[in-house]
PDBML (XML) file of the C-alpha atoms, coordinates in Angstrom:
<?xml version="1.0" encoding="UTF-8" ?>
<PDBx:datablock datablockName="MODEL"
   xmlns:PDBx="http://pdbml.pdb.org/schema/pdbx-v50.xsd"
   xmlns:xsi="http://www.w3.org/2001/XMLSchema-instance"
   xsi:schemaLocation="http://pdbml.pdb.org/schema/pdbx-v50.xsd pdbx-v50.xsd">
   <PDBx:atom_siteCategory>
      <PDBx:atom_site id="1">
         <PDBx:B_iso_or_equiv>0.00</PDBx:B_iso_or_equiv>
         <PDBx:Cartn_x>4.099</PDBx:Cartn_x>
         <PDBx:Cartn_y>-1.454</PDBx:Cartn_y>
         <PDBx:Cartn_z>0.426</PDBx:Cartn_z>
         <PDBx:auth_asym_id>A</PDBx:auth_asym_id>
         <PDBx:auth_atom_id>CA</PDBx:auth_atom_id>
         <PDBx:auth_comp_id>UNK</PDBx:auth_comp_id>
         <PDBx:auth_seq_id>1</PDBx:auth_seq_id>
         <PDBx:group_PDB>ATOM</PDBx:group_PDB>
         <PDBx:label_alt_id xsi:nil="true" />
         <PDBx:label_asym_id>A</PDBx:label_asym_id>
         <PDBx:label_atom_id>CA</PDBx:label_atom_id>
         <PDBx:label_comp_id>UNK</PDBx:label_comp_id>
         <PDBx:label_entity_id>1</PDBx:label_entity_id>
         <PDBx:label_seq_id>1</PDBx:label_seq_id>
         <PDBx:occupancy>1.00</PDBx:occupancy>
         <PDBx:pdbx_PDB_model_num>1</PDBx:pdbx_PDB_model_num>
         <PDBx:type_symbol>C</PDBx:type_symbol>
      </PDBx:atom_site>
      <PDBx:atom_site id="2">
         <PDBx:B_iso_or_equiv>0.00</PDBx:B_iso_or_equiv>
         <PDBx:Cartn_x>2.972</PDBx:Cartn_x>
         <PDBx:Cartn_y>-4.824</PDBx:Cartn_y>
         <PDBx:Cartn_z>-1.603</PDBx:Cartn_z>
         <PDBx:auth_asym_id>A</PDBx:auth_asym_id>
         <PDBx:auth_atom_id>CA</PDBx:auth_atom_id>
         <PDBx:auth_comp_id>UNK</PDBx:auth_comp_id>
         <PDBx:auth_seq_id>2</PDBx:auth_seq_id>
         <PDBx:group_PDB>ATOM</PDBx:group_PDB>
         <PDBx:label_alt_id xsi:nil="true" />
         <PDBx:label_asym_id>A</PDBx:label_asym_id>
         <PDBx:label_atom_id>CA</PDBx:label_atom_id>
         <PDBx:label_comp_id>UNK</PDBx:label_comp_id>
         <PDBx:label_entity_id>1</PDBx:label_entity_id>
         <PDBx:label_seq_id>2</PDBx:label_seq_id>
         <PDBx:occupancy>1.00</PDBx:occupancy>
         <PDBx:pdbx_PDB_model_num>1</PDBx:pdbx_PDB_model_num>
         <PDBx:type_symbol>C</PDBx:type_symbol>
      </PDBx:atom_site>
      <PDBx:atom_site id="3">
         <PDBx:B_iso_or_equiv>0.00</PDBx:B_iso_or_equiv>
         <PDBx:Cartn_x>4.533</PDBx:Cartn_x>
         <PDBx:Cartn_y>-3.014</PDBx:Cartn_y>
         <PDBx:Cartn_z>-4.730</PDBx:Cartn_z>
         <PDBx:auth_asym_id>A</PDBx:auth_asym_id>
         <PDBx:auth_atom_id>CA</PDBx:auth_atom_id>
         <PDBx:auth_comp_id>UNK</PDBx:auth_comp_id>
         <PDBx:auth_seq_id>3</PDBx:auth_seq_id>
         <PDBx:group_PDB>ATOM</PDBx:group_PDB>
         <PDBx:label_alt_id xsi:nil="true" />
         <PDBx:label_asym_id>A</PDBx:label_asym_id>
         <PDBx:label_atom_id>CA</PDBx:label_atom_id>
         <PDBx:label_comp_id>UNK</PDBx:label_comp_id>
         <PDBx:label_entity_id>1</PDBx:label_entity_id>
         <PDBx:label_seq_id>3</PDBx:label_seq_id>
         <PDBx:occupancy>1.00</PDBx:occupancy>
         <PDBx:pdbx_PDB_model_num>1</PDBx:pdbx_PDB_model_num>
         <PDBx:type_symbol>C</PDBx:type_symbol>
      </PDBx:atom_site>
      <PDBx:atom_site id="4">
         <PDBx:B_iso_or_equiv>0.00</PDBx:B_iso_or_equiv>
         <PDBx:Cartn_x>4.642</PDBx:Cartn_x>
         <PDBx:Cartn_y>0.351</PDBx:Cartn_y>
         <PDBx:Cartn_z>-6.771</PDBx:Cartn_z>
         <PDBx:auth_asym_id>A</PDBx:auth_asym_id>
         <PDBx:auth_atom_id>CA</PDBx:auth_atom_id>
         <PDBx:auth_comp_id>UNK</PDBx:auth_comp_id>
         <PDBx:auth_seq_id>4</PDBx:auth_seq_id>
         <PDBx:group_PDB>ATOM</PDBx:group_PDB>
         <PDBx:label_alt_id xsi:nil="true" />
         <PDBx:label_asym_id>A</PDBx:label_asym_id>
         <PDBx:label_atom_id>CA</PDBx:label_atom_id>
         <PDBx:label_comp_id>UNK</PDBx:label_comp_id>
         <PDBx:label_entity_id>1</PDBx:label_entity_id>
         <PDBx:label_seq_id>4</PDBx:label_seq_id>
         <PDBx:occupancy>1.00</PDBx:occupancy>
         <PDBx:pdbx_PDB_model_num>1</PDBx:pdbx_PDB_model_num>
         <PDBx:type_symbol>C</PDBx:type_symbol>
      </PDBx:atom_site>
      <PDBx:atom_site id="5">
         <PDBx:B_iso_or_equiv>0.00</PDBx:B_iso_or_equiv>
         <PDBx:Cartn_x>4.312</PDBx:Cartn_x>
         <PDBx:Cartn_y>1.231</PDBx:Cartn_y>
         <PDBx:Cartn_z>-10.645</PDBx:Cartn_z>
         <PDBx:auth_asym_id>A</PDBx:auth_asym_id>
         <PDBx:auth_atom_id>CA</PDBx:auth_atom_id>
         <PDBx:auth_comp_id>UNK</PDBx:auth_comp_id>
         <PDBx:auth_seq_id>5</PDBx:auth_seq_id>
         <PDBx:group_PDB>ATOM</PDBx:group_PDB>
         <PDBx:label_alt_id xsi:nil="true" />
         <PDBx:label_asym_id>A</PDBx:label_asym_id>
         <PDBx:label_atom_id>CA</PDBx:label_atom_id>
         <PDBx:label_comp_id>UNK</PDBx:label_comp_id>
         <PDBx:label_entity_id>1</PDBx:label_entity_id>
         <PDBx:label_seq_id>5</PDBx:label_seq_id>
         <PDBx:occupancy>1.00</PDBx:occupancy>
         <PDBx:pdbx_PDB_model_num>1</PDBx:pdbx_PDB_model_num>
         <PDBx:type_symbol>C</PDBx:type_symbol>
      </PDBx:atom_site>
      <PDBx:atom_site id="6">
         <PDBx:B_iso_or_equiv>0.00</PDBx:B_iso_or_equiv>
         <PDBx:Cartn_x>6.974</PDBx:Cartn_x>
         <PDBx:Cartn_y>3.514</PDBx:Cartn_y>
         <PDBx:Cartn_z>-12.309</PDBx:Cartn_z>
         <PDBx:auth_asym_id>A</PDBx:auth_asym_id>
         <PDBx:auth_atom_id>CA</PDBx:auth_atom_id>
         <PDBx:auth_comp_id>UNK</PDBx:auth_comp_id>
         <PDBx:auth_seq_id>6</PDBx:auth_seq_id>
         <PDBx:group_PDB>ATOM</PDBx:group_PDB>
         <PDBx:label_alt_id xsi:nil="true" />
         <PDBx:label_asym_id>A</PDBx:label_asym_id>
         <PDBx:label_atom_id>CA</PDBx:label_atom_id>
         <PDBx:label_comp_id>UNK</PDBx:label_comp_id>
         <PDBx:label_entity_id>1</PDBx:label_entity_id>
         <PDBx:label_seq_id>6</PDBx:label_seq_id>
         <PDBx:occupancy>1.00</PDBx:occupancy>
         <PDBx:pdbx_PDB_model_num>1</PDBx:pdbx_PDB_model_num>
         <PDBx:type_symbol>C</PDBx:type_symbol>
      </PDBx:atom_site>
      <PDBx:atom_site id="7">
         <PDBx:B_iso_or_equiv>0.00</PDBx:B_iso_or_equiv>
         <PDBx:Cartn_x>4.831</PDBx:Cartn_x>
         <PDBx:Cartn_y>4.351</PDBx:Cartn_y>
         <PDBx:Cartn_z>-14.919</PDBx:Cartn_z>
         <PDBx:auth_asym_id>A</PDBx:auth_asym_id>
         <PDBx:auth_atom_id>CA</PDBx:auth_atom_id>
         <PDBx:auth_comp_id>UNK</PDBx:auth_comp_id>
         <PDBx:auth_seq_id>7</PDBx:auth_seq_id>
         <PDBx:group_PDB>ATOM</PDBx:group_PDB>
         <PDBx:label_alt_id xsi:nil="true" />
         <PDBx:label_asym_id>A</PDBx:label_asym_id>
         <PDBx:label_atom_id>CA</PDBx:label_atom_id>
         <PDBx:label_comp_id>UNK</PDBx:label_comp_id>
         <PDBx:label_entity_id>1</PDBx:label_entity_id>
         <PDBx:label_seq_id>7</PDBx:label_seq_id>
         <PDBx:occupancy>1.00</PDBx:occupancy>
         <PDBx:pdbx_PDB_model_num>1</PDBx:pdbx_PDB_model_num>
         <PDBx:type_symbol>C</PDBx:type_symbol>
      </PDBx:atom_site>
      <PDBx:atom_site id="8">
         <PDBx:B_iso_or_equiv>0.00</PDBx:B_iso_or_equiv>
         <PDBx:Cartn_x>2.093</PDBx:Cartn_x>
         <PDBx:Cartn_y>6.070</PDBx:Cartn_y>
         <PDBx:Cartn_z>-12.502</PDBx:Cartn_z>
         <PDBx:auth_asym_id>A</PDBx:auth_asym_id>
         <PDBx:auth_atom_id>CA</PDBx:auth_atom_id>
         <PDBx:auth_comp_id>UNK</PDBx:auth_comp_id>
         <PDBx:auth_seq_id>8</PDBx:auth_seq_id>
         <PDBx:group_PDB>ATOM</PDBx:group_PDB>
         <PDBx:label_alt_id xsi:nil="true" />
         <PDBx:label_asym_id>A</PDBx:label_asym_id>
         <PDBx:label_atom_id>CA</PDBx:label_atom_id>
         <PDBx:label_comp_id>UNK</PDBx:label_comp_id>
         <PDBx:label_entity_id>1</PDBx:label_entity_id>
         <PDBx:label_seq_id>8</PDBx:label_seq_id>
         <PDBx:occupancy>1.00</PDBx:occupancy>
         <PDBx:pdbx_PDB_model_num>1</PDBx:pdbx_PDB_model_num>
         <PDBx:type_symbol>C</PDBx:type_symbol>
      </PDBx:atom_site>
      <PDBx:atom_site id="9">
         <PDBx:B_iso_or_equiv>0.00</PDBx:B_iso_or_equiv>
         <PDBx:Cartn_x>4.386</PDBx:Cartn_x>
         <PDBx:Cartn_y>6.770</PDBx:Cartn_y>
         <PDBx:Cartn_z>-9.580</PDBx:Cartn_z>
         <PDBx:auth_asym_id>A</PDBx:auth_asym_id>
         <PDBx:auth_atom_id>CA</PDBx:auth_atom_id>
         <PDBx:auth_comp_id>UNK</PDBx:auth_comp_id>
         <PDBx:auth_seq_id>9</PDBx:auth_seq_id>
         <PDBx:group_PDB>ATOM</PDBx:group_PDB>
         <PDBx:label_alt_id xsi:nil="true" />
         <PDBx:label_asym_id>A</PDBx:label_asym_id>
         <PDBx:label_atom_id>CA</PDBx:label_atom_id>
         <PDBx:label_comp_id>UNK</PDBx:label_comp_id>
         <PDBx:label_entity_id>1</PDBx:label_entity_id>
         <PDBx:label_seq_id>9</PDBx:label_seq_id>
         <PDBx:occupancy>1.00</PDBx:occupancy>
         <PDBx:pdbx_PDB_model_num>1</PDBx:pdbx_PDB_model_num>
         <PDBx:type_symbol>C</PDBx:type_symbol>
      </PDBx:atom_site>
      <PDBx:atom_site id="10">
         <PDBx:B_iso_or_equiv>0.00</PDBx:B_iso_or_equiv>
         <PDBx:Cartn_x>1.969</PDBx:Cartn_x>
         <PDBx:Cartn_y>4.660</PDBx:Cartn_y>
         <PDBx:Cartn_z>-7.493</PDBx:Cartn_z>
         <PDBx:auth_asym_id>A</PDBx:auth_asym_id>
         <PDBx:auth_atom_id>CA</PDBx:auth_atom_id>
         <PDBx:auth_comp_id>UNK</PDBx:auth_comp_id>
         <PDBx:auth_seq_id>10</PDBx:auth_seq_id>
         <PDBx:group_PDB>ATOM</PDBx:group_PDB>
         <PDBx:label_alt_id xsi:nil="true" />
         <PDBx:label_asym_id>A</PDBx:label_asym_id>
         <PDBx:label_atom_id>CA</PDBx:label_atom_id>
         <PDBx:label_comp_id>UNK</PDBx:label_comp_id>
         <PDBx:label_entity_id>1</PDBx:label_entity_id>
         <PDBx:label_seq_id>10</PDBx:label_seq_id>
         <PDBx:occupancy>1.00</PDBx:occupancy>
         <PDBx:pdbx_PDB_model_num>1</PDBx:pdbx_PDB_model_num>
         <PDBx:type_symbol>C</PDBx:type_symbol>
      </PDBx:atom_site>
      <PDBx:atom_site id="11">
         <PDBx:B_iso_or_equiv>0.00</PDBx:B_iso_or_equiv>
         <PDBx:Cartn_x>2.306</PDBx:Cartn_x>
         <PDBx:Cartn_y>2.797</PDBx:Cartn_y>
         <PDBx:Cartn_z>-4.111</PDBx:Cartn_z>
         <PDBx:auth_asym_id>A</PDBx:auth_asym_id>
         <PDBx:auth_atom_id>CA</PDBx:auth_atom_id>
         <PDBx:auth_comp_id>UNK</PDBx:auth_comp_id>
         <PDBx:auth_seq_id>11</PDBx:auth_seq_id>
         <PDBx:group_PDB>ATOM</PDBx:group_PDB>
         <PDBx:label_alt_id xsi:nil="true" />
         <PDBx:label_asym_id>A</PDBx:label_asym_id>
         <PDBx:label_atom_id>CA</PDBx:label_atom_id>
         <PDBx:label_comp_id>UNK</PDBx:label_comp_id>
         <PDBx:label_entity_id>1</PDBx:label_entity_id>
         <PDBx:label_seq_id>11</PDBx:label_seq_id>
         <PDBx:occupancy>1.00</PDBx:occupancy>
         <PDBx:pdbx_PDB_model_num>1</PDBx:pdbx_PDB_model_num>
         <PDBx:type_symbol>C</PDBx:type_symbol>
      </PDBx:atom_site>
      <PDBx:atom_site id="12">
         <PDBx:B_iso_or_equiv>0.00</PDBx:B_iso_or_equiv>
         <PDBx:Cartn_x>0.308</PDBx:Cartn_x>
         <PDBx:Cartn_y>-0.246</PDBx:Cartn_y>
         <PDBx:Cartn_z>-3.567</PDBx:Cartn_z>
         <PDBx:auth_asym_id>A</PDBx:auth_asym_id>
         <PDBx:auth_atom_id>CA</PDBx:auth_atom_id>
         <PDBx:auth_comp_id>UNK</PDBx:auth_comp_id>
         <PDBx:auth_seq_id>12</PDBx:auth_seq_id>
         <PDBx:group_PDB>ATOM</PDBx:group_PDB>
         <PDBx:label_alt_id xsi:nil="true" />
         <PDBx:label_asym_id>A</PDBx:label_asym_id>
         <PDBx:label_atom_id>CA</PDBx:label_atom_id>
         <PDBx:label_comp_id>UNK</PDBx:label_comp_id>
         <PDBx:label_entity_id>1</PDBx:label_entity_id>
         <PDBx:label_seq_id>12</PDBx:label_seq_id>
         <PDBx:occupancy>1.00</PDBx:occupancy>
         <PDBx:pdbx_PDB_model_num>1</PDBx:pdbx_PDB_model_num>
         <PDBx:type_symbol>C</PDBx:type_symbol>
      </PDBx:atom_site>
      <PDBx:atom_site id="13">
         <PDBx:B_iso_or_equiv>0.00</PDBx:B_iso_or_equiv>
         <PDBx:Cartn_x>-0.378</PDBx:Cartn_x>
         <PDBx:Cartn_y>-1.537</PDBx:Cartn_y>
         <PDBx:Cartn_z>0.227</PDBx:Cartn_z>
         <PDBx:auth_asym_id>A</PDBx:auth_asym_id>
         <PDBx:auth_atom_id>CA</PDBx:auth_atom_id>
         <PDBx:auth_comp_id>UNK</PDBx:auth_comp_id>
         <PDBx:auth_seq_id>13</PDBx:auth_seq_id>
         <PDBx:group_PDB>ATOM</PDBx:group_PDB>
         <PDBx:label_alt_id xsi:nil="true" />
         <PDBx:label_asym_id>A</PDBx:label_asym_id>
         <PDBx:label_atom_id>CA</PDBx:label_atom_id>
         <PDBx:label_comp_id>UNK</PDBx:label_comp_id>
         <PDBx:label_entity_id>1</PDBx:label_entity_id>
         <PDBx:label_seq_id>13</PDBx:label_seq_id>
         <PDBx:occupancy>1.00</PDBx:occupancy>
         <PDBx:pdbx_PDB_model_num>1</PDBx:pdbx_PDB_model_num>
         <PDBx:type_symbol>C</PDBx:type_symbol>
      </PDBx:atom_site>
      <PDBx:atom_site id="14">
         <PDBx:B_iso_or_equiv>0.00</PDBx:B_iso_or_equiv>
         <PDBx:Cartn_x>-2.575</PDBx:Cartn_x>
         <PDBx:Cartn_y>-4.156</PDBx:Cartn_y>
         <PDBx:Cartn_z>1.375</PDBx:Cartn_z>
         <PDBx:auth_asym_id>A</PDBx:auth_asym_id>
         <PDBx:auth_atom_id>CA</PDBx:auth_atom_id>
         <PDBx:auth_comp_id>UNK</PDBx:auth_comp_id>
         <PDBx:auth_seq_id>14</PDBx:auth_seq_id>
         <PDBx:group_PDB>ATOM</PDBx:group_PDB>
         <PDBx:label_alt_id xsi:nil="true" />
         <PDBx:label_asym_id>A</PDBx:label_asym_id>
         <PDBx:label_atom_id>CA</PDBx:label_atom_id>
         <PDBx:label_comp_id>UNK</PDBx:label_comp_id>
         <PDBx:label_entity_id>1</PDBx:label_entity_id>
         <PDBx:label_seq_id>14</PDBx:label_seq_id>
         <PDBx:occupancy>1.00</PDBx:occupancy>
         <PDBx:pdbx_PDB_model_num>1</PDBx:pdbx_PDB_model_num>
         <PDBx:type_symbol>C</PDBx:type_symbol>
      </PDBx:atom_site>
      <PDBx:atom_site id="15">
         <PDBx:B_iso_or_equiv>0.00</PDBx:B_iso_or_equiv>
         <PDBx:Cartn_x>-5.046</PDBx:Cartn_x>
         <PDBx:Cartn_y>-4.651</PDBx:Cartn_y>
         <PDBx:Cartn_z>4.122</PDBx:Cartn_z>
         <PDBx:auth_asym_id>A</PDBx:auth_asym_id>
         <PDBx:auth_atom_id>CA</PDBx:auth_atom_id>
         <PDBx:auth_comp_id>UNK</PDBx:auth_comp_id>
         <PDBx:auth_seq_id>15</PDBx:auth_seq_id>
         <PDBx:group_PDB>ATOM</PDBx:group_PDB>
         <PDBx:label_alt_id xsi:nil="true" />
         <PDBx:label_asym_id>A</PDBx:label_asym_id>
         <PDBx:label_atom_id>CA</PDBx:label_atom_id>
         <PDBx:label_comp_id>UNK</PDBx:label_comp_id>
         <PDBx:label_entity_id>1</PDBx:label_entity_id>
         <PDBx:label_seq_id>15</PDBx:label_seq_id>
         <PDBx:occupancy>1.00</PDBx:occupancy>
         <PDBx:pdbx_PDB_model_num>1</PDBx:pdbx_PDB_model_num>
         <PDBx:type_symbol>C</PDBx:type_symbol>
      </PDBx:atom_site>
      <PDBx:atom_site id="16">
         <PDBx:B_iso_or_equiv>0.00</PDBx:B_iso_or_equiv>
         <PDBx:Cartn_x>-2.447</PDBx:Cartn_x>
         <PDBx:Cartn_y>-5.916</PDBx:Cartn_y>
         <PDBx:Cartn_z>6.793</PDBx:Cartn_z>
         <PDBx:auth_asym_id>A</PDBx:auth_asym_id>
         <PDBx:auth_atom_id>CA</PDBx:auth_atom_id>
         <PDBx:auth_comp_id>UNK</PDBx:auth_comp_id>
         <PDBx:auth_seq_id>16</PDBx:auth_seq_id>
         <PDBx:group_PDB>ATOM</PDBx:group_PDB>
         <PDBx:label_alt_id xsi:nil="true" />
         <PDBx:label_asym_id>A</PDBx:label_asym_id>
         <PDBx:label_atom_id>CA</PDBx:label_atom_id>
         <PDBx:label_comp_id>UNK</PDBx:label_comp_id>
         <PDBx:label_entity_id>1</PDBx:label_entity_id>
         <PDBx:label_seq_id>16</PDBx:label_seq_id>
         <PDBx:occupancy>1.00</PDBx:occupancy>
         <PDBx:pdbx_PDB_model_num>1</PDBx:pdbx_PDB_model_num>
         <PDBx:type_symbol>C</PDBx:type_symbol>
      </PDBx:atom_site>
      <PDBx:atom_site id="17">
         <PDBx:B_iso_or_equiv>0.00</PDBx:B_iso_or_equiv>
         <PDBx:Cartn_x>-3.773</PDBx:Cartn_x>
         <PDBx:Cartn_y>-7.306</PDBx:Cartn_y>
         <PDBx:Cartn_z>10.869</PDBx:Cartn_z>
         <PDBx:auth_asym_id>A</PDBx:auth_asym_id>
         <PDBx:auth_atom_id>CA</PDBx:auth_atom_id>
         <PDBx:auth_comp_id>UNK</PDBx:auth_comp_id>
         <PDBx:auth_seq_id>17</PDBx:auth_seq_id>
         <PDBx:group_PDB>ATOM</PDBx:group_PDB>
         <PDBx:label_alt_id xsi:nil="true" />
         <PDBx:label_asym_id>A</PDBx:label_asym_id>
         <PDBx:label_atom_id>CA</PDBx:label_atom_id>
         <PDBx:label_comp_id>UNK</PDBx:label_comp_id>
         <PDBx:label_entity_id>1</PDBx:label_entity_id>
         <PDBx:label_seq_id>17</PDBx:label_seq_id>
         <PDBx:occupancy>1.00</PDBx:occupancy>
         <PDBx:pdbx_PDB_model_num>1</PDBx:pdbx_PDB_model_num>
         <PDBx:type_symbol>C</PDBx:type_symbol>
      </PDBx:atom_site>
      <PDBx:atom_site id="18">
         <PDBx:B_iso_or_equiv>0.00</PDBx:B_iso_or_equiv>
         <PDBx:Cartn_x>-6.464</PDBx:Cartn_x>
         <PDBx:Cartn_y>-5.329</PDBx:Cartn_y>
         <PDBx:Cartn_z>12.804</PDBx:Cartn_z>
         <PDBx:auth_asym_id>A</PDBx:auth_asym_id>
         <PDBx:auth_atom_id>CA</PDBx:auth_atom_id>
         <PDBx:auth_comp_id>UNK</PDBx:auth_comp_id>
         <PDBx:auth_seq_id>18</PDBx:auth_seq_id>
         <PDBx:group_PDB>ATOM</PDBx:group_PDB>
         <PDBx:label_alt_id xsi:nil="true" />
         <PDBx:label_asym_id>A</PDBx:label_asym_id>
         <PDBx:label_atom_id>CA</PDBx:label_atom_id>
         <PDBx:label_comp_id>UNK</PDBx:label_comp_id>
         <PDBx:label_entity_id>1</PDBx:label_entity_id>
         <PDBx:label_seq_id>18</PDBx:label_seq_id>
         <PDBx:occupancy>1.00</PDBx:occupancy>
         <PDBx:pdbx_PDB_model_num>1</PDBx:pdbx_PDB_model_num>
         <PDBx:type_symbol>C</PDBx:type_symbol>
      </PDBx:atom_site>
      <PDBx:atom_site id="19">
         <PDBx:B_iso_or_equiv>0.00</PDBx:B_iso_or_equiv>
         <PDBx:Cartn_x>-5.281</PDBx:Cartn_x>
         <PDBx:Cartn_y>-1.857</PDBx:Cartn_y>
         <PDBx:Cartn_z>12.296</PDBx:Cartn_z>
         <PDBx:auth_asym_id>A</PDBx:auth_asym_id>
         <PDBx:auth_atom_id>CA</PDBx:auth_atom_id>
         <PDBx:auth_comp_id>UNK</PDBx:auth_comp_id>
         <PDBx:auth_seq_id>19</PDBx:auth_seq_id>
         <PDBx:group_PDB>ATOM</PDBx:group_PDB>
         <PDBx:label_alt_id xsi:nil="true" />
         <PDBx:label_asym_id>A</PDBx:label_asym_id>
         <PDBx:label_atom_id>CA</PDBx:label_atom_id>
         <PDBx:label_comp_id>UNK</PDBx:label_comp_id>
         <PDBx:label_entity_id>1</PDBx:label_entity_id>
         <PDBx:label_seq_id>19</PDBx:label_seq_id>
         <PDBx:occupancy>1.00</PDBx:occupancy>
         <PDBx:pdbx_PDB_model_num>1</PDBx:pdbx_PDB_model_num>
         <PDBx:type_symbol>C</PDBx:type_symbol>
      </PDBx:atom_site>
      <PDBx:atom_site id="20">
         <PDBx:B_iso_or_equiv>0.00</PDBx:B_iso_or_equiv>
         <PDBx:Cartn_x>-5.704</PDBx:Cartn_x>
         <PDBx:Cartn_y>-2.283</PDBx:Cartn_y>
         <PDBx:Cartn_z>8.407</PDBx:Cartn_z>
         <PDBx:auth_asym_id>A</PDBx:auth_asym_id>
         <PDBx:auth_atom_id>CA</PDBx:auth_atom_id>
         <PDBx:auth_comp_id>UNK</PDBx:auth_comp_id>
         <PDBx:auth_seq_id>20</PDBx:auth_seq_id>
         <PDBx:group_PDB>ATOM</PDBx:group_PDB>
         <PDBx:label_alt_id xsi:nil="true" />
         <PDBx:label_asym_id>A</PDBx:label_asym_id>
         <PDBx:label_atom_id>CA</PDBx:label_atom_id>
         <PDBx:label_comp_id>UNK</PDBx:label_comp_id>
         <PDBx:label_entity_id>1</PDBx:label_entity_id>
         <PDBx:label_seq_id>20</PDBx:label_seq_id>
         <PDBx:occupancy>1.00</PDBx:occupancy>
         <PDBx:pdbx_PDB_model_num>1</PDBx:pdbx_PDB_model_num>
         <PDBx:type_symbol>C</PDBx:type_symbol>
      </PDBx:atom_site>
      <PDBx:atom_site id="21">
         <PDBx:B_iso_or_equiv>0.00</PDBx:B_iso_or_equiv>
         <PDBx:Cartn_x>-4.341</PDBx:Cartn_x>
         <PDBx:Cartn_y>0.721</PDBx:Cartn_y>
         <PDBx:Cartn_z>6.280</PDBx:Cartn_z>
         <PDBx:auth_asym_id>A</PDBx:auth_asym_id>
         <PDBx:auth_atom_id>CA</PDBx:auth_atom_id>
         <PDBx:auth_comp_id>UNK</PDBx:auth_comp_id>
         <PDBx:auth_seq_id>21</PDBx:auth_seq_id>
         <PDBx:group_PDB>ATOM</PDBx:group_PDB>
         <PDBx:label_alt_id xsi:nil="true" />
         <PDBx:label_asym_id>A</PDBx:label_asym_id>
         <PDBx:label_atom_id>CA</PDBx:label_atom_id>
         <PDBx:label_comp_id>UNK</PDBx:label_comp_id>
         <PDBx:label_entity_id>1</PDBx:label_entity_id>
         <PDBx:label_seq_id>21</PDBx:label_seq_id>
         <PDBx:occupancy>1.00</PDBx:occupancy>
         <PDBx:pdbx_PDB_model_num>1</PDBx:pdbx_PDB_model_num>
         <PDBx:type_symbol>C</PDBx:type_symbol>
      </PDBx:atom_site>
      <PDBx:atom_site id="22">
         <PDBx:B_iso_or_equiv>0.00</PDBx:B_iso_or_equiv>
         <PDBx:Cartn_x>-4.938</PDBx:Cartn_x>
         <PDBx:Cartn_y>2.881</PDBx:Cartn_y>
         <PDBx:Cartn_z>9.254</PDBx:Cartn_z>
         <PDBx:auth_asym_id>A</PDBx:auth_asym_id>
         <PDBx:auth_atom_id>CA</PDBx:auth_atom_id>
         <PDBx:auth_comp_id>UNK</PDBx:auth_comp_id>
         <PDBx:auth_seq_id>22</PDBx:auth_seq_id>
         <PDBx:group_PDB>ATOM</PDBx:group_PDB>
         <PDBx:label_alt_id xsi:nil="true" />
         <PDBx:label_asym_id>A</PDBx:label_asym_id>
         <PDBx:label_atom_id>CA</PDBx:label_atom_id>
         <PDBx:label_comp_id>UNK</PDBx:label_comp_id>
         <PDBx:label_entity_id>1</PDBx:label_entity_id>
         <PDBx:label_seq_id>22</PDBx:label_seq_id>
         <PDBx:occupancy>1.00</PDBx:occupancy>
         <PDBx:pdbx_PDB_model_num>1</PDBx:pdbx_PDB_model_num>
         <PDBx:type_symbol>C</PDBx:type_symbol>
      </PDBx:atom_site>
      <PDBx:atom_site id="23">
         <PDBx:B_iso_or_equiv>0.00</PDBx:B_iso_or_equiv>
         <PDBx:Cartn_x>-0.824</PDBx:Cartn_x>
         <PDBx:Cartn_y>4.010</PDBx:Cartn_y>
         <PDBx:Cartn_z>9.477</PDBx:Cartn_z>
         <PDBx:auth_asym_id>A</PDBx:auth_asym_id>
         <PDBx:auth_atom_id>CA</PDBx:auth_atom_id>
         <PDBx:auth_comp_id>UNK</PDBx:auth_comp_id>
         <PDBx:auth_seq_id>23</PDBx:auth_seq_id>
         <PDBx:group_PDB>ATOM</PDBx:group_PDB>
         <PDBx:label_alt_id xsi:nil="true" />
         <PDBx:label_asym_id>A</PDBx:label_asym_id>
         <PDBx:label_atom_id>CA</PDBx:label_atom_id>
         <PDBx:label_comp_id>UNK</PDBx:label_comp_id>
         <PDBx:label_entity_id>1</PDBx:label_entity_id>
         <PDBx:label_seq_id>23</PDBx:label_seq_id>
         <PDBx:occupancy>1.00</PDBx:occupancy>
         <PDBx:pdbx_PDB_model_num>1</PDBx:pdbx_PDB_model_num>
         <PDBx:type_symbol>C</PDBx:type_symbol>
      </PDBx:atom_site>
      <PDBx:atom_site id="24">
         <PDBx:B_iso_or_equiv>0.00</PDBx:B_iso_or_equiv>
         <PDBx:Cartn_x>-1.653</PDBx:Cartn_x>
         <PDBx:Cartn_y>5.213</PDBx:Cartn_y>
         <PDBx:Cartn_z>5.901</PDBx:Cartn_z>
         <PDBx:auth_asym_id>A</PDBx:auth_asym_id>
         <PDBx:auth_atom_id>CA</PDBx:auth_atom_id>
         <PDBx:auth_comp_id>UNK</PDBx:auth_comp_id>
         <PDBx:auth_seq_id>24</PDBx:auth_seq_id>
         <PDBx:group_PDB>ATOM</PDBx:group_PDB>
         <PDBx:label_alt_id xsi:nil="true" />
         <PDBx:label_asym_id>A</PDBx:label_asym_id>
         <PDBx:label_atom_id>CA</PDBx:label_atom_id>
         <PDBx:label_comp_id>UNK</PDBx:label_comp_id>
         <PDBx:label_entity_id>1</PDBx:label_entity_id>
         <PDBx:label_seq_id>24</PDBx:label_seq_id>
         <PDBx:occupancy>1.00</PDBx:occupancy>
         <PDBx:pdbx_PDB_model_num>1</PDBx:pdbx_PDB_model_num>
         <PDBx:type_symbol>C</PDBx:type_symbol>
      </PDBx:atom_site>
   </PDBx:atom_siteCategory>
</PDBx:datablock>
């Protein structure tokens, strides 16, 4: 992941080579 917030319990990924987000 890029990052995560504790106060929403929230994972933040980015737009990473040709298979994007696609994993997730």
């Amino acid at each position: 992941c890029a990052w995560a917030v504790a106060s929403t319990g929230s994972v933040v990924l980015y737009h990473s080579g040709p298979q994007g987000l696609l994993p997730s």
